[in-house]
PDB file of N, CA and C in Angstrom:
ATOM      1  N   UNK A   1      98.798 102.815  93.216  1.00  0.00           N
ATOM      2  CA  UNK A   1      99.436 101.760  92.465  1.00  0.00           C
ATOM      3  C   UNK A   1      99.171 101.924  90.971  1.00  0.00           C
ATOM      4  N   UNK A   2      98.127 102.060  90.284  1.00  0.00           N
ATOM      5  CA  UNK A   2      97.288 102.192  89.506  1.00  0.00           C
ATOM      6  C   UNK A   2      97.569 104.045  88.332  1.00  0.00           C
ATOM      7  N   UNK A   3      97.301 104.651  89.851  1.00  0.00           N
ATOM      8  CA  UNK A   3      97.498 106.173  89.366  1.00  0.00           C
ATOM      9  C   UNK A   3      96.032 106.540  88.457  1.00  0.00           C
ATOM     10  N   UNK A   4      95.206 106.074  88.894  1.00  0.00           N
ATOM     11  CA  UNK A   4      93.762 105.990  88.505  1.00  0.00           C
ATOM     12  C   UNK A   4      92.839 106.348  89.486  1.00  0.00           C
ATOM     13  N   UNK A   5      92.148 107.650  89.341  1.00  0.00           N
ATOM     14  CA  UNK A   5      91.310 108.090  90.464  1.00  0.00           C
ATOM     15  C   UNK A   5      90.147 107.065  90.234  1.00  0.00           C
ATOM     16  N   UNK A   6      89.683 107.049  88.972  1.00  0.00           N
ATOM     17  CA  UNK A   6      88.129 106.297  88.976  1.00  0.00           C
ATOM     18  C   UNK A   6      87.911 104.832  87.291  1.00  0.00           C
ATOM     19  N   UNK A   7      87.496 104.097  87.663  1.00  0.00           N
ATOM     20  CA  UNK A   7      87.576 103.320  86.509  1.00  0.00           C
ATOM     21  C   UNK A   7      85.952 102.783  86.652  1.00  0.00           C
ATOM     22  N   UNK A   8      85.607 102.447  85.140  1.00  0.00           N
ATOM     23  CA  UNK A   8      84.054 101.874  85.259  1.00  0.00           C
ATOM     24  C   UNK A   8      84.344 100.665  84.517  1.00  0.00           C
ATOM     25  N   UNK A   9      83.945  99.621  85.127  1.00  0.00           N
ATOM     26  CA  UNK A   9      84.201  98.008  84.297  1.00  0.00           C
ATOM     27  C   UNK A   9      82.838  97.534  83.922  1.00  0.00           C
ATOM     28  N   UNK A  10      82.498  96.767  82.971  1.00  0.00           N
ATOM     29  CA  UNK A  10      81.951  96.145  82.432  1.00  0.00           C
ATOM     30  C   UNK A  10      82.101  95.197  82.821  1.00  0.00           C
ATOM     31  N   UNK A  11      81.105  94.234  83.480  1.00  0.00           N
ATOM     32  CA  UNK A  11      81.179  92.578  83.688  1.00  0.00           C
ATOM     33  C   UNK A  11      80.570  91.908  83.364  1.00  0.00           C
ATOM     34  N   UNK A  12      80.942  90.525  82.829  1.00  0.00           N
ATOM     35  CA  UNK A  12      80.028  89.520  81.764  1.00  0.00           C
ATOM     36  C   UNK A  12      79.601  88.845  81.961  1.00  0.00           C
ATOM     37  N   UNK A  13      79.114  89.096  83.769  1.00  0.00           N
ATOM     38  CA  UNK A  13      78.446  87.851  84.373  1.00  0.00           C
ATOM     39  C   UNK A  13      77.653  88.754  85.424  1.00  0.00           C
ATOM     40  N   UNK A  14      77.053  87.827  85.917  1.00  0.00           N
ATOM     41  CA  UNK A  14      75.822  88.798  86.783  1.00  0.00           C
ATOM     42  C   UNK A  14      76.182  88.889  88.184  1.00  0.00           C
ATOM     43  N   UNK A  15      76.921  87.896  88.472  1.00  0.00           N
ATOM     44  CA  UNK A  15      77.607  88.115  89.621  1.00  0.00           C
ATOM     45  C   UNK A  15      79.496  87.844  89.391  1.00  0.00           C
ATOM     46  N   UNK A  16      80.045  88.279  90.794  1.00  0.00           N
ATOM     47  CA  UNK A  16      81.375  88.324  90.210  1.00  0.00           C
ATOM     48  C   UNK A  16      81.766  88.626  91.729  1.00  0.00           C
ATOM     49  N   UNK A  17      82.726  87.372  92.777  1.00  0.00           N
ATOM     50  CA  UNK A  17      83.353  87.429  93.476  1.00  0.00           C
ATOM     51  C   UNK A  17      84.826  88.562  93.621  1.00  0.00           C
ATOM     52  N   UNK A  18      84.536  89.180  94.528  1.00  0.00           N
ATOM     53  CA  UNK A  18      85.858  90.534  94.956  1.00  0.00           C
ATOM     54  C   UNK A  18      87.496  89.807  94.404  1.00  0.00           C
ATOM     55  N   UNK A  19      87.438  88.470  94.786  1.00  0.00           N
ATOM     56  CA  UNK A  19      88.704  88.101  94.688  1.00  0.00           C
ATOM     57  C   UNK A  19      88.565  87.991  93.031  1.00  0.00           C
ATOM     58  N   UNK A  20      87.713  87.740  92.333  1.00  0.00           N
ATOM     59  CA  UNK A  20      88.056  87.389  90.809  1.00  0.00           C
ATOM     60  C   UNK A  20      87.974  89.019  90.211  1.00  0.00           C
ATOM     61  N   UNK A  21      87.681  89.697  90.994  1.00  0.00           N
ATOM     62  CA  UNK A  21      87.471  91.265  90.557  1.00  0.00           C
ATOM     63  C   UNK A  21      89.064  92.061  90.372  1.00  0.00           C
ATOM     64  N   UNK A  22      89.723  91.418  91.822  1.00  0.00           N
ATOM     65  CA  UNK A  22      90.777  91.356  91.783  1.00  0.00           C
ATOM     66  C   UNK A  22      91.900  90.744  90.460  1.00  0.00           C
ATOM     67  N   UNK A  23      91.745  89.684  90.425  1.00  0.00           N
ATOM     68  CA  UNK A  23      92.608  89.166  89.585  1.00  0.00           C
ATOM     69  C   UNK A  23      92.061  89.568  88.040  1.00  0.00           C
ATOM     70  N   UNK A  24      91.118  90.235  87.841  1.00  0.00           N
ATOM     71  CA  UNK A  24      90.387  91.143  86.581  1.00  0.00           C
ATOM     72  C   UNK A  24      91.468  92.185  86.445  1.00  0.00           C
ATOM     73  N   UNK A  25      91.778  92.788  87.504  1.00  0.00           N
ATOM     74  CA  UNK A  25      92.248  94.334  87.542  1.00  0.00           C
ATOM     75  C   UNK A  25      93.481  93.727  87.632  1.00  0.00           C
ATOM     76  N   UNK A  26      94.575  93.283  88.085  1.00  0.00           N
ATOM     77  CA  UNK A  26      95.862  92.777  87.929  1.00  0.00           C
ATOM     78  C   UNK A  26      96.532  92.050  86.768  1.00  0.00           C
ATOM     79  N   UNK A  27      95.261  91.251  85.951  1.00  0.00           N
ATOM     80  CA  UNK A  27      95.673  90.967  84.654  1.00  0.00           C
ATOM     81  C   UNK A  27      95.395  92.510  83.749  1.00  0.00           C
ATOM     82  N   UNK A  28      94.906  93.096  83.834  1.00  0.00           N
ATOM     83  CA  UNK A  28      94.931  94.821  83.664  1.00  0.00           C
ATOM     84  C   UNK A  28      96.101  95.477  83.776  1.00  0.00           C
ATOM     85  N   UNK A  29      96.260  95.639  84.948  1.00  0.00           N
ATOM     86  CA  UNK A  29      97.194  96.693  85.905  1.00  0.00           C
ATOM     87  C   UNK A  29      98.395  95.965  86.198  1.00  0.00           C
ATOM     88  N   UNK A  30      98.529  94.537  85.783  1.00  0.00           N
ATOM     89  CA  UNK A  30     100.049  93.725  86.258  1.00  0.00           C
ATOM     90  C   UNK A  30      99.871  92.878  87.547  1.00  0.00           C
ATOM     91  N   UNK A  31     100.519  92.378  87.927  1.00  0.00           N
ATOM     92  CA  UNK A  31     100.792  91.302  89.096  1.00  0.00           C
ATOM     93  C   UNK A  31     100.931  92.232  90.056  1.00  0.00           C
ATOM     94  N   UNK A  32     101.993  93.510  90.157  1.00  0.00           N
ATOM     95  CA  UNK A  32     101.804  94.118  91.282  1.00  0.00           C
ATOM     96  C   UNK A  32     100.986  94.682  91.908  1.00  0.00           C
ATOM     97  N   UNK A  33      99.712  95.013  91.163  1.00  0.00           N
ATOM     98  CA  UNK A  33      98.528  94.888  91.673  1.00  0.00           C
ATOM     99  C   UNK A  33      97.925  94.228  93.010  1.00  0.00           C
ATOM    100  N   UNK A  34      98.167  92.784  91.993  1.00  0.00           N
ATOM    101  CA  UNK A  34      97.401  91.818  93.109  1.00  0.00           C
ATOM    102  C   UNK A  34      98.521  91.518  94.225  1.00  0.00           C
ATOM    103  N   UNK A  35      99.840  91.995  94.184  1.00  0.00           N
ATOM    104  CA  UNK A  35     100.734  91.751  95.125  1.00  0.00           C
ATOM    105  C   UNK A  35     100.652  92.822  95.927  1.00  0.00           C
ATOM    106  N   UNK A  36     100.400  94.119  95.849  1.00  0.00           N
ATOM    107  CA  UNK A  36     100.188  95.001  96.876  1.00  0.00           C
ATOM    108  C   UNK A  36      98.541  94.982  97.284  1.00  0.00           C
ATOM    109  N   UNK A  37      97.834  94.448  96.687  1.00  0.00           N
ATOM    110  CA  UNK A  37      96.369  94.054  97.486  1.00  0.00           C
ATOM    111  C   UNK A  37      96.349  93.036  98.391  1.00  0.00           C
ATOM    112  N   UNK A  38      97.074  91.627  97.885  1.00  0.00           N
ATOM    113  CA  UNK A  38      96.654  90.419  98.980  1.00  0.00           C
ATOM    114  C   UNK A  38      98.190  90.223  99.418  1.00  0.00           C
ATOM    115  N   UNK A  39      97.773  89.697 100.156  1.00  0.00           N
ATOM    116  CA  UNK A  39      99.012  88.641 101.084  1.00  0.00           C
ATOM    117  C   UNK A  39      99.514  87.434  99.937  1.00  0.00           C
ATOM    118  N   UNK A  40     101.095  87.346 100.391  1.00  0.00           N
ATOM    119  CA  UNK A  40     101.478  86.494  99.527  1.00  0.00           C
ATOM    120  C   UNK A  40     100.998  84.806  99.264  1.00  0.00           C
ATOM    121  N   UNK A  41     100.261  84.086  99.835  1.00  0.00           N
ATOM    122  CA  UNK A  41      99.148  83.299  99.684  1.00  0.00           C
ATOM    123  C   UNK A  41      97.759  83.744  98.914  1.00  0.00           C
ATOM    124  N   UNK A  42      97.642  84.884  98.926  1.00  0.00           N
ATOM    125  CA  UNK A  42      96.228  85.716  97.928  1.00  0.00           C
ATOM    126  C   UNK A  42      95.039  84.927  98.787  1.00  0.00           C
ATOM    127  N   UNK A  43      95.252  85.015 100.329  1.00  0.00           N
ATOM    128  CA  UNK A  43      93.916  84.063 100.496  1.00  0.00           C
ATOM    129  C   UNK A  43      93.083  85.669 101.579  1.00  0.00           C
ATOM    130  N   UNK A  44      94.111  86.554 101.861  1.00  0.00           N
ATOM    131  CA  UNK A  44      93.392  87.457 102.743  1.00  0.00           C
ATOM    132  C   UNK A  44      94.028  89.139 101.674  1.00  0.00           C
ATOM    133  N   UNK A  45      93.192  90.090 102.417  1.00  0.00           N
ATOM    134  CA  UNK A  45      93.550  91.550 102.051  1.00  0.00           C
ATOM    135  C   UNK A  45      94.797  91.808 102.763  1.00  0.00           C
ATOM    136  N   UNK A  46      95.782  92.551 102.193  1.00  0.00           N
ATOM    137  CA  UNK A  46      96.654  93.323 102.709  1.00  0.00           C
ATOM    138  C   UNK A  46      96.338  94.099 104.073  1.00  0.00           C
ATOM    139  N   UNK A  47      96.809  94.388 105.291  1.00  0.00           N
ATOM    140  CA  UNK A  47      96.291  94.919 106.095  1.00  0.00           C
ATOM    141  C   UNK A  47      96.368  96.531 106.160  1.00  0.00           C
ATOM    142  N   UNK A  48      96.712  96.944 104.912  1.00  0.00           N
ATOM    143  CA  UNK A  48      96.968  98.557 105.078  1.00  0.00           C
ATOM    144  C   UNK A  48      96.312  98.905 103.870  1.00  0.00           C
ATOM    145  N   UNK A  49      95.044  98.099 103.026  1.00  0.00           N
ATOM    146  CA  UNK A  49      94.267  97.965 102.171  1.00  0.00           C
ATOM    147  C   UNK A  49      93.170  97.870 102.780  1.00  0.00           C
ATOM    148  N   UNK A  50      92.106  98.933 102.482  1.00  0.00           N
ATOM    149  CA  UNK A  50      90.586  99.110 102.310  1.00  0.00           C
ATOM    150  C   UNK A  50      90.200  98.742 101.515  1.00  0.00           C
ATOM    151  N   UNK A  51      88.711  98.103 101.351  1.00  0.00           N
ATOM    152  CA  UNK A  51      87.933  98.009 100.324  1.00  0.00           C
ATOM    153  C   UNK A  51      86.459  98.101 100.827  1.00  0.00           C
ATOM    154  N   UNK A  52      86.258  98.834  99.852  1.00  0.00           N
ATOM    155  CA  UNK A  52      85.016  99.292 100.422  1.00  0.00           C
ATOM    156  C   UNK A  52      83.819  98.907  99.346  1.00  0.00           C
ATOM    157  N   UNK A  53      82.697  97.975  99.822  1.00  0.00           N
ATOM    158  CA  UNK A  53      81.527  98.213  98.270  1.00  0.00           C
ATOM    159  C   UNK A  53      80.490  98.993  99.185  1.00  0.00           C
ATOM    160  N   UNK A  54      80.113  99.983  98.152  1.00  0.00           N
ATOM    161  CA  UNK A  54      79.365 100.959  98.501  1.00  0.00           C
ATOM    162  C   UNK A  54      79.184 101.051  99.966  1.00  0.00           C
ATOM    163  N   UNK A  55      80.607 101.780 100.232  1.00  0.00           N
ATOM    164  CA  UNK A  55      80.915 102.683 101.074  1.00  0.00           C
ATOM    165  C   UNK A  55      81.027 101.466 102.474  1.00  0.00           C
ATOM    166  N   UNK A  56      80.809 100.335 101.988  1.00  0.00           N
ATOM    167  CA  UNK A  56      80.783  99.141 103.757  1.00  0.00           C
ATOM    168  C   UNK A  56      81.895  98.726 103.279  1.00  0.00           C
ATOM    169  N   UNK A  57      83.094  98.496 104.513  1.00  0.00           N
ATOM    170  CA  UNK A  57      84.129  97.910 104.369  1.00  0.00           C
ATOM    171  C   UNK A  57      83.951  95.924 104.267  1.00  0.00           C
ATOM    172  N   UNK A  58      84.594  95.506 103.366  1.00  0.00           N
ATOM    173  CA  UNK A  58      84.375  94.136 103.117  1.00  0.00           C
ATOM    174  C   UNK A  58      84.586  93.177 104.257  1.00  0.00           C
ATOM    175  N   UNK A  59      85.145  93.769 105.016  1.00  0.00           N
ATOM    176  CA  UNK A  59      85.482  92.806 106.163  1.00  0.00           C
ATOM    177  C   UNK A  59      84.179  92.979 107.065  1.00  0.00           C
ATOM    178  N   UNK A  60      82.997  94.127 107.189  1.00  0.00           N
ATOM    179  CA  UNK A  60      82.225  93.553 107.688  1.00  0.00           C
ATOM    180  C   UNK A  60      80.923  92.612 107.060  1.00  0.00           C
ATOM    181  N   UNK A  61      81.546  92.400 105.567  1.00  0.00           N
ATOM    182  CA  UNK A  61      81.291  91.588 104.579  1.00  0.00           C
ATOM    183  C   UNK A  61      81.173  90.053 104.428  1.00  0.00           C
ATOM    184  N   UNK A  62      82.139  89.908 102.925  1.00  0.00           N
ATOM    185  CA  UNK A  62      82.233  88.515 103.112  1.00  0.00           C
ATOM    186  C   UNK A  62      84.013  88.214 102.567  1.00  0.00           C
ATOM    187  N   UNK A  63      85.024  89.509 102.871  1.00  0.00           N
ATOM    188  CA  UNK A  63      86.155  89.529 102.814  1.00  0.00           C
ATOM    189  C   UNK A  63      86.350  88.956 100.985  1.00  0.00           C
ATOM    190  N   UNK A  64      87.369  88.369 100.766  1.00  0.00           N
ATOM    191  CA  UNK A  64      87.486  88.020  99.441  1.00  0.00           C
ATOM    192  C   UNK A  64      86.133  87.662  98.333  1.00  0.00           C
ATOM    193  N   UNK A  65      85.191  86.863  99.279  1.00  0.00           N
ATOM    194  CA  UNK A  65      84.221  86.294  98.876  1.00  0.00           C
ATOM    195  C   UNK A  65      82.673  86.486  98.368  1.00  0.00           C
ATOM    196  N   UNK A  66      83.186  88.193  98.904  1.00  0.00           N
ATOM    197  CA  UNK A  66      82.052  89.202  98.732  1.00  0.00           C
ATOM    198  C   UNK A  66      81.327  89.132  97.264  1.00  0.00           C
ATOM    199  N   UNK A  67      80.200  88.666  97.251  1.00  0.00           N
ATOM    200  CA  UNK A  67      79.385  88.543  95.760  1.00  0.00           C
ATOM    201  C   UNK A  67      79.393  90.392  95.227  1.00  0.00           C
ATOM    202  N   UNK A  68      79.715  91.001  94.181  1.00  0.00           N
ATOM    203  CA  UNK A  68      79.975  92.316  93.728  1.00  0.00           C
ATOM    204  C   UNK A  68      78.231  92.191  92.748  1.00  0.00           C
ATOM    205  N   UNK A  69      78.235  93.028  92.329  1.00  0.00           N
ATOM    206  CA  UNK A  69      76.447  93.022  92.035  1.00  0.00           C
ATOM    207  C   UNK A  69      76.586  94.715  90.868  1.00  0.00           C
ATOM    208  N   UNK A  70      75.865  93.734  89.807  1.00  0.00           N
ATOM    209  CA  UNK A  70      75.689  95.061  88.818  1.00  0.00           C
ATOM    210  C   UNK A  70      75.780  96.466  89.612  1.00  0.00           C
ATOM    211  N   UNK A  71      76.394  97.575  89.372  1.00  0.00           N
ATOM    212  CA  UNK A  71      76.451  98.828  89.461  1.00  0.00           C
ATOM    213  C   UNK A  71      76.583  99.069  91.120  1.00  0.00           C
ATOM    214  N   UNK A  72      77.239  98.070  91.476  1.00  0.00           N
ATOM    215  CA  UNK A  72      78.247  98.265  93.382  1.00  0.00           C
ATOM    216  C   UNK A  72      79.498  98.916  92.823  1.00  0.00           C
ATOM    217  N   UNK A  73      79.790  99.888  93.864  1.00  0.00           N
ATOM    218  CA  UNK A  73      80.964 100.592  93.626  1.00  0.00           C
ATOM    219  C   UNK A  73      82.018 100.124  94.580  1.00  0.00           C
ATOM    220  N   UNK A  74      82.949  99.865  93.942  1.00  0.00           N
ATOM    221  CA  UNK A  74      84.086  99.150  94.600  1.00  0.00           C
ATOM    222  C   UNK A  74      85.261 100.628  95.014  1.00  0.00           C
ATOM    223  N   UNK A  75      85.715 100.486  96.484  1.00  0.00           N
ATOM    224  CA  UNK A  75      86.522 101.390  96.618  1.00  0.00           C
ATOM    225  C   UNK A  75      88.041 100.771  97.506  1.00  0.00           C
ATOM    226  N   UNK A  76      89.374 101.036  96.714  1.00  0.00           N
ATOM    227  CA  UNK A  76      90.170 100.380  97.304  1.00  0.00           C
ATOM    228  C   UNK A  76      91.068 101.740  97.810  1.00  0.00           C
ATOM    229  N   UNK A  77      91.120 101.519  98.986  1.00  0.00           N
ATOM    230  CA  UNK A  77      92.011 103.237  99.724  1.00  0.00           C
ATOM    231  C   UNK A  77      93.258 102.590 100.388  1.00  0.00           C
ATOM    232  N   UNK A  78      94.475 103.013 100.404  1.00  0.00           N
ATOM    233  CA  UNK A  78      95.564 102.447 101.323  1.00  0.00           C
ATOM    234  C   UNK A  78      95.419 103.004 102.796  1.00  0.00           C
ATOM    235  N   UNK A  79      95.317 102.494 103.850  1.00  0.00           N
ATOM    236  CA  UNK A  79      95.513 103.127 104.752  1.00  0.00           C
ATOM    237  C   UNK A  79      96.631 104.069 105.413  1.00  0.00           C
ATOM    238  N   UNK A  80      96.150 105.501 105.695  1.00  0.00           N
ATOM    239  CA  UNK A  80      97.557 106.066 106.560  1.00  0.00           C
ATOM    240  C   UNK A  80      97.383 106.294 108.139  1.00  0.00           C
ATOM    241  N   UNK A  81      98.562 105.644 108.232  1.00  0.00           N
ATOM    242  CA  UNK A  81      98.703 105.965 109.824  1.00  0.00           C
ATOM    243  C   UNK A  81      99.795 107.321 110.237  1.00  0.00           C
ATOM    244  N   UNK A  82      99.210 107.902 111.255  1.00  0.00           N
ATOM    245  CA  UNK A  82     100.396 108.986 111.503  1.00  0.00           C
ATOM    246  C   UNK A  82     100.255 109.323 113.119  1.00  0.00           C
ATOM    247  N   UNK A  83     100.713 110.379 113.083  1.00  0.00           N
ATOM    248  CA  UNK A  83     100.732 110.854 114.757  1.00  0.00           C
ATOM    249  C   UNK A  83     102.148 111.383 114.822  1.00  0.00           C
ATOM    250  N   UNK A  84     102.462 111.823 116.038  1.00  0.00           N
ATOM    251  CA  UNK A  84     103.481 112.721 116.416  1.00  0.00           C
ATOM    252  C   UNK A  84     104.427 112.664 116.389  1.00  0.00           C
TER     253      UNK A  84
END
C-alpha cells in the first residue's frame, strides 16, 4: 500500500495503542491506509492483514488495543492464499 519496505517512527508518548499507531500512519500515508487495514467500522483488522509486534501476531494479543512499547517492531504483511 505504502511501497515502503521499512519505516522508524518516533513517538511522543511512552505508550501508544496499535489502533492510534494506525491512524498515525494513515494521516501519513492517506485514508487508504487505514481503509485497507481495518474494516469499514475501524473496530477490527482486515482479515487478509497481519500484524505482527515483535514477530507475535496481535490477535494472540490485544487486537487493536495492543499497548506498542518503546522500540517494539511493528510488522504489517498482507496475507497470500494460493494452491492449485
Amino acid at each position: 500500500m505504502t511501497k515502503i519496505n521499512e519505516l522508524n517512527l518516533i513517538i511522543e508518548k511512552d505508550q501508544l495503542l496499535l489502533k492510534e499507531l494506525i491512524i498515525q500512519l494513515s494521516n501519513k500515508y492517506g485514508s487508504e491506509f487505514k481503509k485497507y487495514v481495518l474494516t469499514e467500522n475501524k473496530n477490527k483488522i482486515r482479515p487478509y492483514i497481519i500484524i505482527l509486534i515483535n514477530e507475535i501476531s496481535v490477535d494472540l494479543l490485544n487486537n487493536l488495543n495492543t499497548i506498542l512499547k518503546n522500540n517494539d517492531i511493528i510488522t504489517f504483511l498482507p496475507s497470500i492464499h494460493g494452491g492449485n
